[in-house]
C-alpha atoms as a PDB file:
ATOM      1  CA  UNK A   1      23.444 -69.195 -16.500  1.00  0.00           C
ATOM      2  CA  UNK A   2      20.970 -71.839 -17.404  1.00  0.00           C
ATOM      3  CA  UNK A   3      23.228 -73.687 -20.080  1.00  0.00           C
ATOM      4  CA  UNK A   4      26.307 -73.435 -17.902  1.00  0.00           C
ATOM      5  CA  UNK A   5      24.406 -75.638 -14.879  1.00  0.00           C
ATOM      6  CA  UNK A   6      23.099 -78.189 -17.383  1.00  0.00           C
ATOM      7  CA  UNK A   7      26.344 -78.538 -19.111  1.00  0.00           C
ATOM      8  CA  UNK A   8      27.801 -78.905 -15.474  1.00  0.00           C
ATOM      9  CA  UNK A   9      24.979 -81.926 -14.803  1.00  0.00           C
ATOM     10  CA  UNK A  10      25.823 -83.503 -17.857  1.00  0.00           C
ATOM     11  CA  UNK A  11      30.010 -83.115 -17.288  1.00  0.00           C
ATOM     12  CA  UNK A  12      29.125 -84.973 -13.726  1.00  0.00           C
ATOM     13  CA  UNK A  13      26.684 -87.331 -15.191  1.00  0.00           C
ATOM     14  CA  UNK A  14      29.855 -88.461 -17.656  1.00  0.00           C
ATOM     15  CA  UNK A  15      31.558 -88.103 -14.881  1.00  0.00           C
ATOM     16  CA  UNK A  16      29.577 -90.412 -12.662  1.00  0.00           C
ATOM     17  CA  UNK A  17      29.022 -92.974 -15.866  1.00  0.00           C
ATOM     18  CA  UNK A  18      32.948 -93.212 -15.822  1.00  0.00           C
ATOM     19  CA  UNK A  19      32.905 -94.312 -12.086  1.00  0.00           C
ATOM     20  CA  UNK A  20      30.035 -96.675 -12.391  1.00  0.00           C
ATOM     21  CA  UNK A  21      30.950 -98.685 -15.518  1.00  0.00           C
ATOM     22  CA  UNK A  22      34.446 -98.782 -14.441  1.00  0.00           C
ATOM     23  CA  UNK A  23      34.508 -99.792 -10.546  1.00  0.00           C
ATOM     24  CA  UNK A  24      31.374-102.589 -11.838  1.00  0.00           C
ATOM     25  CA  UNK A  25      33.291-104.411 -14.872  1.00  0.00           C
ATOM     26  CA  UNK A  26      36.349-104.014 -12.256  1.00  0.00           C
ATOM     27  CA  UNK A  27      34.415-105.667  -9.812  1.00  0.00           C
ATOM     28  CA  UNK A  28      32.492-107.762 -11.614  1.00  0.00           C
ATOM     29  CA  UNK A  29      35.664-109.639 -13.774  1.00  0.00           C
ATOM     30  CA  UNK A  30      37.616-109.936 -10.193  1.00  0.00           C
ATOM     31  CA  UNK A  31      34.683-111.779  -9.393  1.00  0.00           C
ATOM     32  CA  UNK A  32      34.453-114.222 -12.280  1.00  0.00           C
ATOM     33  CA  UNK A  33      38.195-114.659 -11.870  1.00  0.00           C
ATOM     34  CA  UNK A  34      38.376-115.176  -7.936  1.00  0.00           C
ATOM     35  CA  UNK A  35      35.101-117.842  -8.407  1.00  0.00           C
ATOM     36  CA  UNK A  36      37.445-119.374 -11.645  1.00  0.00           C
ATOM     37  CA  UNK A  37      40.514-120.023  -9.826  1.00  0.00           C
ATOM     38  CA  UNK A  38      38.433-121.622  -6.535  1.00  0.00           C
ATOM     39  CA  UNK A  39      36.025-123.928  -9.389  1.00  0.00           C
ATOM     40  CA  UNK A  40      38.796-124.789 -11.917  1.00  0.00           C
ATOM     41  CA  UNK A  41      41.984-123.642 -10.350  1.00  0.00           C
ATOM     42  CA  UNK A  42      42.573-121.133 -13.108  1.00  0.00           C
ATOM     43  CA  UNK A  43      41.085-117.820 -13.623  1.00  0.00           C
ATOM     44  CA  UNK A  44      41.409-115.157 -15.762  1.00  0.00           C
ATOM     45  CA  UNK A  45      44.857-113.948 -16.827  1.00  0.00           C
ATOM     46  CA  UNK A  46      43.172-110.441 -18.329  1.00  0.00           C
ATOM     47  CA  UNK A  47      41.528-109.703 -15.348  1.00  0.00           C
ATOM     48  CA  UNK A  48      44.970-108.882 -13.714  1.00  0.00           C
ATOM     49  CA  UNK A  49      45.693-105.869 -16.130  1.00  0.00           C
ATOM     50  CA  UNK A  50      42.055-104.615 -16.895  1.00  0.00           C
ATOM     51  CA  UNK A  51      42.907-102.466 -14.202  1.00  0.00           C
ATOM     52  CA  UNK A  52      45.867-100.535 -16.052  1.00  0.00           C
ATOM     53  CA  UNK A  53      42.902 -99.540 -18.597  1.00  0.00           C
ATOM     54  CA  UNK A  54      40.410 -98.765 -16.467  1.00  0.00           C
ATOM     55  CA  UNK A  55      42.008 -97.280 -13.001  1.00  0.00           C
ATOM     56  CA  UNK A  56      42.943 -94.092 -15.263  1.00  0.00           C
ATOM     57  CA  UNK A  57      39.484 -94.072 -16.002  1.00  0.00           C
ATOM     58  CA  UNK A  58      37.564 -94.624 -12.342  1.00  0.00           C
ATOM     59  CA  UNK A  59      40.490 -91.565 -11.540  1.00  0.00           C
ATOM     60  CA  UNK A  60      39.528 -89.434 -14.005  1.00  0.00           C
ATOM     61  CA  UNK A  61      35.462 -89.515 -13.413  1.00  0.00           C
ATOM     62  CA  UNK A  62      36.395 -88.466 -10.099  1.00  0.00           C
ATOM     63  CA  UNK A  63      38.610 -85.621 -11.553  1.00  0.00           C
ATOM     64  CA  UNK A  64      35.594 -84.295 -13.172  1.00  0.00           C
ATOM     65  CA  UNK A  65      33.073 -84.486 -10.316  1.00  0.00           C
ATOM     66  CA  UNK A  66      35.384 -82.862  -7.884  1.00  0.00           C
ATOM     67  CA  UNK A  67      36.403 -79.608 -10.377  1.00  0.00           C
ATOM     68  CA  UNK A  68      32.359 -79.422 -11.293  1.00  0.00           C
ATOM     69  CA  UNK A  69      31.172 -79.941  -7.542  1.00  0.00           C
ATOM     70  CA  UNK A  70      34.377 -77.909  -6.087  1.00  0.00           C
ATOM     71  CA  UNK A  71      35.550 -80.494  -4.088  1.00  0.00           C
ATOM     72  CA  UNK A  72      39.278 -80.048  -4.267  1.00  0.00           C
ATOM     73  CA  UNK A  73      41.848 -79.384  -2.195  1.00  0.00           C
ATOM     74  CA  UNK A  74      41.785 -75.678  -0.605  1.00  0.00           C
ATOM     75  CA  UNK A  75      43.094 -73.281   1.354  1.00  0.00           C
ATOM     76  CA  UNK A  76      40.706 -70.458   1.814  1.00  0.00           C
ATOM     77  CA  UNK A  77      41.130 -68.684   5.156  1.00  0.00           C
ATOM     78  CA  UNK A  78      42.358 -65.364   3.587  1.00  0.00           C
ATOM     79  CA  UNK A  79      39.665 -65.746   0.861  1.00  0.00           C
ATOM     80  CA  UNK A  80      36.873 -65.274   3.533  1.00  0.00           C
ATOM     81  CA  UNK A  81      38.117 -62.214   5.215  1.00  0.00           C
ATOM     82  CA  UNK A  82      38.503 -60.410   1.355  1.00  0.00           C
ATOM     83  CA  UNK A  83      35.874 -58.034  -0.117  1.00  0.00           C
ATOM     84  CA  UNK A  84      33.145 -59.672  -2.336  1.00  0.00           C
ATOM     85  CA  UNK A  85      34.974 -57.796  -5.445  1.00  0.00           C
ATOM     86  CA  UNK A  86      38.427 -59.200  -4.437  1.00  0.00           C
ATOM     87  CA  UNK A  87      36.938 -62.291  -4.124  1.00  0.00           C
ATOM     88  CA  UNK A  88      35.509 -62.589  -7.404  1.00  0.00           C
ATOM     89  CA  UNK A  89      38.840 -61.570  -8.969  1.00  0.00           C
ATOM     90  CA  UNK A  90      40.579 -64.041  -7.006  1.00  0.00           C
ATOM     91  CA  UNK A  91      38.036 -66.593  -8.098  1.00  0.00           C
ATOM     92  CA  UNK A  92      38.900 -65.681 -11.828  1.00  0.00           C
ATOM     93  CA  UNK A  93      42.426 -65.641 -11.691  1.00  0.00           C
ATOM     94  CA  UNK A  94      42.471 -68.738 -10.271  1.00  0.00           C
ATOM     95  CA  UNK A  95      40.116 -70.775 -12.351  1.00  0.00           C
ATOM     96  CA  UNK A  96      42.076 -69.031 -15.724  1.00  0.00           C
ATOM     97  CA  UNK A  97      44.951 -70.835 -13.887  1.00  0.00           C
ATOM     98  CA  UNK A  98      43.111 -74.144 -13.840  1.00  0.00           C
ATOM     99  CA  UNK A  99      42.343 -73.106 -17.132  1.00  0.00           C
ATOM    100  CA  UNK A 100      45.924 -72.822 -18.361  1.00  0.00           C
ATOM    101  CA  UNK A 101      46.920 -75.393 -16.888  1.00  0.00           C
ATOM    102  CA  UNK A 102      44.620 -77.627 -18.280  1.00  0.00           C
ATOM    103  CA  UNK A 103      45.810 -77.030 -21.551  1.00  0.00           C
ATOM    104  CA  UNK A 104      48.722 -76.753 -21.070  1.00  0.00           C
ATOM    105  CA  UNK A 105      48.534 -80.405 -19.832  1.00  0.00           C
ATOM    106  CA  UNK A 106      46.080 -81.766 -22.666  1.00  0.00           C
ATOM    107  CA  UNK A 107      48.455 -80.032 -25.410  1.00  0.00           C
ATOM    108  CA  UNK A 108      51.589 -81.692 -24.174  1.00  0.00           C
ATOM    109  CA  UNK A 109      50.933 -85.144 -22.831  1.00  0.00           C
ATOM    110  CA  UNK A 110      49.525 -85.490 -26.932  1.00  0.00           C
ATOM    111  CA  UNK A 111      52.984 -86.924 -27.729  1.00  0.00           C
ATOM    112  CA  UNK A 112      52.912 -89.562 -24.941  1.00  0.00           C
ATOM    113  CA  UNK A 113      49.323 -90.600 -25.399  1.00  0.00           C
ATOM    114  CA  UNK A 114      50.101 -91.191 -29.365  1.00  0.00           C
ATOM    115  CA  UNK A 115      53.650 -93.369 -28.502  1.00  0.00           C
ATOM    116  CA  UNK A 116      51.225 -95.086 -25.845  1.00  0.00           C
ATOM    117  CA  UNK A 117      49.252 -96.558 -28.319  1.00  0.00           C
ATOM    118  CA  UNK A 118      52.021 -98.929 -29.544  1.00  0.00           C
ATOM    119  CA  UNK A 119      52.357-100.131 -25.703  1.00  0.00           C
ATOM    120  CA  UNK A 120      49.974-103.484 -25.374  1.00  0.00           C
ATOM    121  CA  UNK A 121      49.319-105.523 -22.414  1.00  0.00           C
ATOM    122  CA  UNK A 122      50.678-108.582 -22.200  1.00  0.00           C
ATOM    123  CA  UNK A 123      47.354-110.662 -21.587  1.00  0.00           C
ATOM    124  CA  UNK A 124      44.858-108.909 -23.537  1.00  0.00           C
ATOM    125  CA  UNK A 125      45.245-107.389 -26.386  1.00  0.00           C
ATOM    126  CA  UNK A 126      44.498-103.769 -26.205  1.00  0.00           C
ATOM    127  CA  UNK A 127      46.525-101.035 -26.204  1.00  0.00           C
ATOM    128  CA  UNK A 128      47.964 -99.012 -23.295  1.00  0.00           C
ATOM    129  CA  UNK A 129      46.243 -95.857 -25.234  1.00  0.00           C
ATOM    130  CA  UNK A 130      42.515 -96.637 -24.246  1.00  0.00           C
ATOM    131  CA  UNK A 131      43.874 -95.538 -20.417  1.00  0.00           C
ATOM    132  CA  UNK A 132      45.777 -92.595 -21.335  1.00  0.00           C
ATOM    133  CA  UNK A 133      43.543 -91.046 -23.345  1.00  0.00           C
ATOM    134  CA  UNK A 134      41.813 -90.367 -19.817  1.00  0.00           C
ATOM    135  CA  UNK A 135      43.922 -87.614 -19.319  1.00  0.00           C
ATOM    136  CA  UNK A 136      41.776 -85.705 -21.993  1.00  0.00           C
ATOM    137  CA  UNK A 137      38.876 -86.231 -20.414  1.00  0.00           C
ATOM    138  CA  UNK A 138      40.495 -85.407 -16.716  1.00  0.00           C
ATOM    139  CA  UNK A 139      41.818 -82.271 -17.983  1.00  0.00           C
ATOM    140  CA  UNK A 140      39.122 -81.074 -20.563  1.00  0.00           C
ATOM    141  CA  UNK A 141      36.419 -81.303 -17.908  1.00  0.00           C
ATOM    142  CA  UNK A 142      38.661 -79.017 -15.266  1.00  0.00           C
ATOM    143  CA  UNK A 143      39.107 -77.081 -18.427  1.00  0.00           C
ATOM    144  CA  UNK A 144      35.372 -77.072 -19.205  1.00  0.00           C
ATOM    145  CA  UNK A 145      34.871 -76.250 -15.355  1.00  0.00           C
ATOM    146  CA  UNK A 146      37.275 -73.326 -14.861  1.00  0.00           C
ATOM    147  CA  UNK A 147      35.347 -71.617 -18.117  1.00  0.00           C
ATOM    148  CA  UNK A 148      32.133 -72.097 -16.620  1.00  0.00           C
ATOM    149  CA  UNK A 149      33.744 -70.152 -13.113  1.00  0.00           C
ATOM    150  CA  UNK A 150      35.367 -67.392 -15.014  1.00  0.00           C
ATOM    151  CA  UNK A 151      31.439 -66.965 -16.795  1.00  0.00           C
ATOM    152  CA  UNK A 152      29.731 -67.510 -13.255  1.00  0.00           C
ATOM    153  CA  UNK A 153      32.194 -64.402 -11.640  1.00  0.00           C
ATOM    154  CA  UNK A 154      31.924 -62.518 -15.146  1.00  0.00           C
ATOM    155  CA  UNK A 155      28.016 -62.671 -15.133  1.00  0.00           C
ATOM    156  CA  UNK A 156      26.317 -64.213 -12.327  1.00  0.00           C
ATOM    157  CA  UNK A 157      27.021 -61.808  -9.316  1.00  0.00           C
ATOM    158  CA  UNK A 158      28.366 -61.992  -6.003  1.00  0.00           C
ATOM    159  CA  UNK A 159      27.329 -65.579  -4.833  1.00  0.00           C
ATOM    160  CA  UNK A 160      25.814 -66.214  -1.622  1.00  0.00           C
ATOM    161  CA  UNK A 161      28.385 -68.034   0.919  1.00  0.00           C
ATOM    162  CA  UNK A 162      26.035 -69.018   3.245  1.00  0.00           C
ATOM    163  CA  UNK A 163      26.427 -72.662   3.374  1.00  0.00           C
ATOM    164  CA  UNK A 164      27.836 -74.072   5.897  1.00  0.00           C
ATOM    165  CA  UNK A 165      31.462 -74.843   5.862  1.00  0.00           C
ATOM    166  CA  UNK A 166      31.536 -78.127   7.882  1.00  0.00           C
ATOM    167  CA  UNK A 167      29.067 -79.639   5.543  1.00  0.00           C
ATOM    168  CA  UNK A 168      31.375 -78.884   2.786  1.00  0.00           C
ATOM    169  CA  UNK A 169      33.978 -80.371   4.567  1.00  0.00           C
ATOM    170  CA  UNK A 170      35.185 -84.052   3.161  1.00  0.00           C
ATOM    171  CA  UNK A 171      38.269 -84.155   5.107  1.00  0.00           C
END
């Protein structure tokens, strides 16, 4: 189980690089531009679509952290009252969902992301691809995640549940 947890830190360390470099040159060239137009009364005219490259991005770390950390979206009330065994087999069906889905998702938005990359921004000249392909990296690391549950269930044992819920809690 010792791989799986340090591929997991190093998924969420890419994951947290992704949100760092991207909210900072966000930040930083809003800055420049806001201090442009109040010094010269022009700014920058890039630093208005930047964000259609790098949003996708800033949403995607956070993809990554959330399926790795388990911090999505749940319903688990019936879950707790199951059997440890049902439990488990509930886990793995629903992470070979994830699983599927995540393909499923990275196999067919191929198409879009290759006609995206003759889409430019008006301003700046990159193309619209360098923001789609995000979507491989959202859905390879909830891909990468729901293989490292189905192993975890498979191998590791019942896990302990003890934690408690309202720290887990981000709502």
């Amino acid at each position: 189980m010792r791989p799986l947890r340090i591929l997991e830190r190093t998924l969420e360390a890419s994951g947290a690089a992704v949100i760092f470099v991207t909210l900072t040159f966000t930040f930083f060239a809003l800055l420049v531009n806001v201090v442009l137009r109040y010094a010269f009364g022009s700014g920058l005219a890039w630093a208005y679509e930047i964000h259609a490259v790098l949003f996708p991005w800033l949403v995607a770390g956070g993809i990554g952290i959330a399926s790795l950390r388990g911090w999505h979206i749940s319903v688990d009330v019936l879950i707790g009252i199951m059997p440890d065994p049902l439990k488990r087999l509930v886990a793995i069906l629903v992470s070979v969902a994830v699983l599927v889905i995540a393909v499923t998702v990275i196999q067919t938005s191929a198409p879009i992301i290759r006609a995206s990359k003759f889409q430019r921004l008006s301003e700046i000249p990159v193309s619209q691809y360098w923001g789609y392909i995000s979507l491989y990296y959202a859905f390879g690391v909830m891909a990468v995640a729901a293989v490292i549950e189905i192993l975890r269930q498979l191998f590791a044992g019942p896990q302990d549940d003890s934690t408690d819920p309202a720290q887990q809690s981000y709502s």
